[in-house]
C-alpha atoms as a PDB file:
ATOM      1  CA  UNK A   1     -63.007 -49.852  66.840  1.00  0.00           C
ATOM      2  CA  UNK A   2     -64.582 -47.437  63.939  1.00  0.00           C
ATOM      3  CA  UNK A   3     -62.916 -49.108  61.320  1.00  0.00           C
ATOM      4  CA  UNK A   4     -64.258 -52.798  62.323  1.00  0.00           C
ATOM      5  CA  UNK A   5     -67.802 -51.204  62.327  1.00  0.00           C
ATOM      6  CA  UNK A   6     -66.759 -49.858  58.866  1.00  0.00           C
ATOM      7  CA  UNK A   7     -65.632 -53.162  57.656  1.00  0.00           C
ATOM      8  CA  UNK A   8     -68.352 -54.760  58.956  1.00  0.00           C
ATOM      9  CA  UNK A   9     -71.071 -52.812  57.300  1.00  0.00           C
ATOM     10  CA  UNK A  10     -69.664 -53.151  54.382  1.00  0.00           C
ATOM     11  CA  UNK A  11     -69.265 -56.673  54.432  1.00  0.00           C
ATOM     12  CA  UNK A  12     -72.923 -57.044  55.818  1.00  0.00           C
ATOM     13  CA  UNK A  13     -74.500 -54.971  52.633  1.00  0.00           C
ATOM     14  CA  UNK A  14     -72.322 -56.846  50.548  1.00  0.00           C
ATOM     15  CA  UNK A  15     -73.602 -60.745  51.688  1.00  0.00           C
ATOM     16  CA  UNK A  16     -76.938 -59.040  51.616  1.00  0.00           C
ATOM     17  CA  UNK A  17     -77.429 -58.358  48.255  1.00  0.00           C
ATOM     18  CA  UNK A  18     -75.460 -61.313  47.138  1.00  0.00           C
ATOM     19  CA  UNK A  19     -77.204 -64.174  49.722  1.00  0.00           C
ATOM     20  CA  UNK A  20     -80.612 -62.251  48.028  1.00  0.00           C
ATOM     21  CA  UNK A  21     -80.345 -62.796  44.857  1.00  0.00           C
ATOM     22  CA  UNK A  22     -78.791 -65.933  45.372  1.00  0.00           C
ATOM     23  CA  UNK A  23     -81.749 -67.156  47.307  1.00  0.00           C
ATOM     24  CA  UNK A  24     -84.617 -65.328  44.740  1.00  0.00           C
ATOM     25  CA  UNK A  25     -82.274 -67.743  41.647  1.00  0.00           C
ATOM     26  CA  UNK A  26     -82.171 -70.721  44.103  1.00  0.00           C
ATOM     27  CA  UNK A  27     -86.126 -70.441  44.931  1.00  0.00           C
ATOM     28  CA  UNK A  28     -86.834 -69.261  41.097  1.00  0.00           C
ATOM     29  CA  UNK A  29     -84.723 -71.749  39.746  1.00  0.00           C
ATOM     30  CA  UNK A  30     -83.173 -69.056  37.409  1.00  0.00           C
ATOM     31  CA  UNK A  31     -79.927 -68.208  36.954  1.00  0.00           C
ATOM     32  CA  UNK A  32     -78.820 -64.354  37.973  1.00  0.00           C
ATOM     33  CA  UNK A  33     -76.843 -63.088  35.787  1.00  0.00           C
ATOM     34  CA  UNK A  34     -78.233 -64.814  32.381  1.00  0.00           C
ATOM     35  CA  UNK A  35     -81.610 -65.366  33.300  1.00  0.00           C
ATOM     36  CA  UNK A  36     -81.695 -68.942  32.180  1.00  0.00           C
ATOM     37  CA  UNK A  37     -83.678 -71.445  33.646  1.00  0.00           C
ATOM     38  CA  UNK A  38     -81.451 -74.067  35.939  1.00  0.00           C
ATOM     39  CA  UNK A  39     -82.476 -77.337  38.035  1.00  0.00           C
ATOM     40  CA  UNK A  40     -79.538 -77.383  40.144  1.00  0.00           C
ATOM     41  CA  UNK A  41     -78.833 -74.447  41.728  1.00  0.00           C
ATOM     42  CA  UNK A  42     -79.645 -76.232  45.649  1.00  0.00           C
ATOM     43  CA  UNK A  43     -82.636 -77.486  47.309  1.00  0.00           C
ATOM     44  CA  UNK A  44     -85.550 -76.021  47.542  1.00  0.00           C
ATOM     45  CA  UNK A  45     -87.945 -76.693  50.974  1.00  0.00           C
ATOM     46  CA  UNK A  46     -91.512 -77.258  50.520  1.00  0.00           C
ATOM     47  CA  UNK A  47     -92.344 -73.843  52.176  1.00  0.00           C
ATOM     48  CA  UNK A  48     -90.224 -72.034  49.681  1.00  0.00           C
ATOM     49  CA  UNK A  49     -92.197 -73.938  46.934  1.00  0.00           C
ATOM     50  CA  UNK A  50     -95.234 -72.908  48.116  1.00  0.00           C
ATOM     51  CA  UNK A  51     -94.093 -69.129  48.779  1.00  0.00           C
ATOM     52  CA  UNK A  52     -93.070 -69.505  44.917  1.00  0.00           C
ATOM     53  CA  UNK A  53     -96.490 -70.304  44.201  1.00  0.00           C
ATOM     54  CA  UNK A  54     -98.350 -67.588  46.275  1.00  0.00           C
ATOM     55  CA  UNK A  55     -95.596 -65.114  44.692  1.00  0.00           C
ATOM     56  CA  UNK A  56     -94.063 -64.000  48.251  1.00  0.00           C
ATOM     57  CA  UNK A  57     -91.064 -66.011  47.816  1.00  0.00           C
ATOM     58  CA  UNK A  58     -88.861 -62.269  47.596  1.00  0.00           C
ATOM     59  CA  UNK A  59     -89.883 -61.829  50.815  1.00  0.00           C
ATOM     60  CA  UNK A  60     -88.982 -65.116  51.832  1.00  0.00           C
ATOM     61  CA  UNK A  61     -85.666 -64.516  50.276  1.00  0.00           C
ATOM     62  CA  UNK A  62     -84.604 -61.637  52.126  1.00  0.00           C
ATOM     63  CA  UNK A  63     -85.622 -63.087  55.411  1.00  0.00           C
ATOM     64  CA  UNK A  64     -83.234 -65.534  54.908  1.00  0.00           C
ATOM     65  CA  UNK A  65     -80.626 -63.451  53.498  1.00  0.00           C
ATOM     66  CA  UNK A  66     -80.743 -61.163  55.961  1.00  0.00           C
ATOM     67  CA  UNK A  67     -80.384 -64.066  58.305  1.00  0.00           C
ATOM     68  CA  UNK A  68     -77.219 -64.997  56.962  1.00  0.00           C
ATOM     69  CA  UNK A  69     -75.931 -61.578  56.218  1.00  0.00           C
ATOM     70  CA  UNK A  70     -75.967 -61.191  60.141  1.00  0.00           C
ATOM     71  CA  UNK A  71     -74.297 -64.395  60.966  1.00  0.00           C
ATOM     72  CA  UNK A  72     -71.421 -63.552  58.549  1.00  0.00           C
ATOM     73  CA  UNK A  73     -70.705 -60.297  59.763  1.00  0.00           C
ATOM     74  CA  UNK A  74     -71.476 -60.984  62.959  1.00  0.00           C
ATOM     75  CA  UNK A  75     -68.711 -64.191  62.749  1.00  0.00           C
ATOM     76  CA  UNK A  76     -66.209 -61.507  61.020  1.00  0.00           C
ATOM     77  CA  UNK A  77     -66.722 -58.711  63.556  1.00  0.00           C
ATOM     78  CA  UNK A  78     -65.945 -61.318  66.494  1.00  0.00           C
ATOM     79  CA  UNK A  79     -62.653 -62.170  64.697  1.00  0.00           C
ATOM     80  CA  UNK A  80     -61.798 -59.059  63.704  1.00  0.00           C
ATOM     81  CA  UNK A  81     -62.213 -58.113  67.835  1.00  0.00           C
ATOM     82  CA  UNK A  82     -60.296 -60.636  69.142  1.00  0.00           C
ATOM     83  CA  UNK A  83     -57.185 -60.407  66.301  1.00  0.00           C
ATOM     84  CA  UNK A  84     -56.760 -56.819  65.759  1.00  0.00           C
END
C-alpha cells in the first residue's frame, strides 16, 4: 500500500508542474521551453482571456492544473489498487 502512495505522489507533482506550465503557455500563448510566441497551442475560454488581461491568469493556471493533477493520480491510484 506505501509504495502506491509513493507512486502516486510522485506522479501527482509530476502532472502538476507539467499541466502548469502547460496551461500558463496555453493561456500566454507562449511556448515553454523557447519562449516564442505561438497561436496554436489549444483554446483559450473567454474567462482565461480576461484573467490574461487582469494578470491573474497563474492563478488560474494552477487551479486548473491542480484539477487535473488530482484526476490523474487519482485515476492511477484506483488502477494501481485494483491490479496490484
Amino acid at each position: 500500500m506505501n509504495i502506491k502512495i509513493i507512486i502516486t505522489g510522485i506522479l501527482f507533482l509530476f502532472l502538476l508542474v507539467t499541466n502548469y506550465k502547460g496551461a500558463v503557455g496555453r493561456i500566454e500563448r507562449k511556448n515553454q521551453w523557447t519562449g516564442e510566441n505561438q497561436w496554436n497551442l489549444g483554446p483559450v475560454s473567454e474567462k482565461e482571456e480576461i484573467a490574461f488581461m487582469e494578470g491573474r491568469h497563474k492563478k488560474l493556471a494552477l487551479i486548473q492544473a491542480l484539477i487535473g493533477a488530482l484526476i490523474w493520480s487519482g485515476i492511477v491510484f484506483g488502477l494501481m489498487s485494483i491490479f496490484i
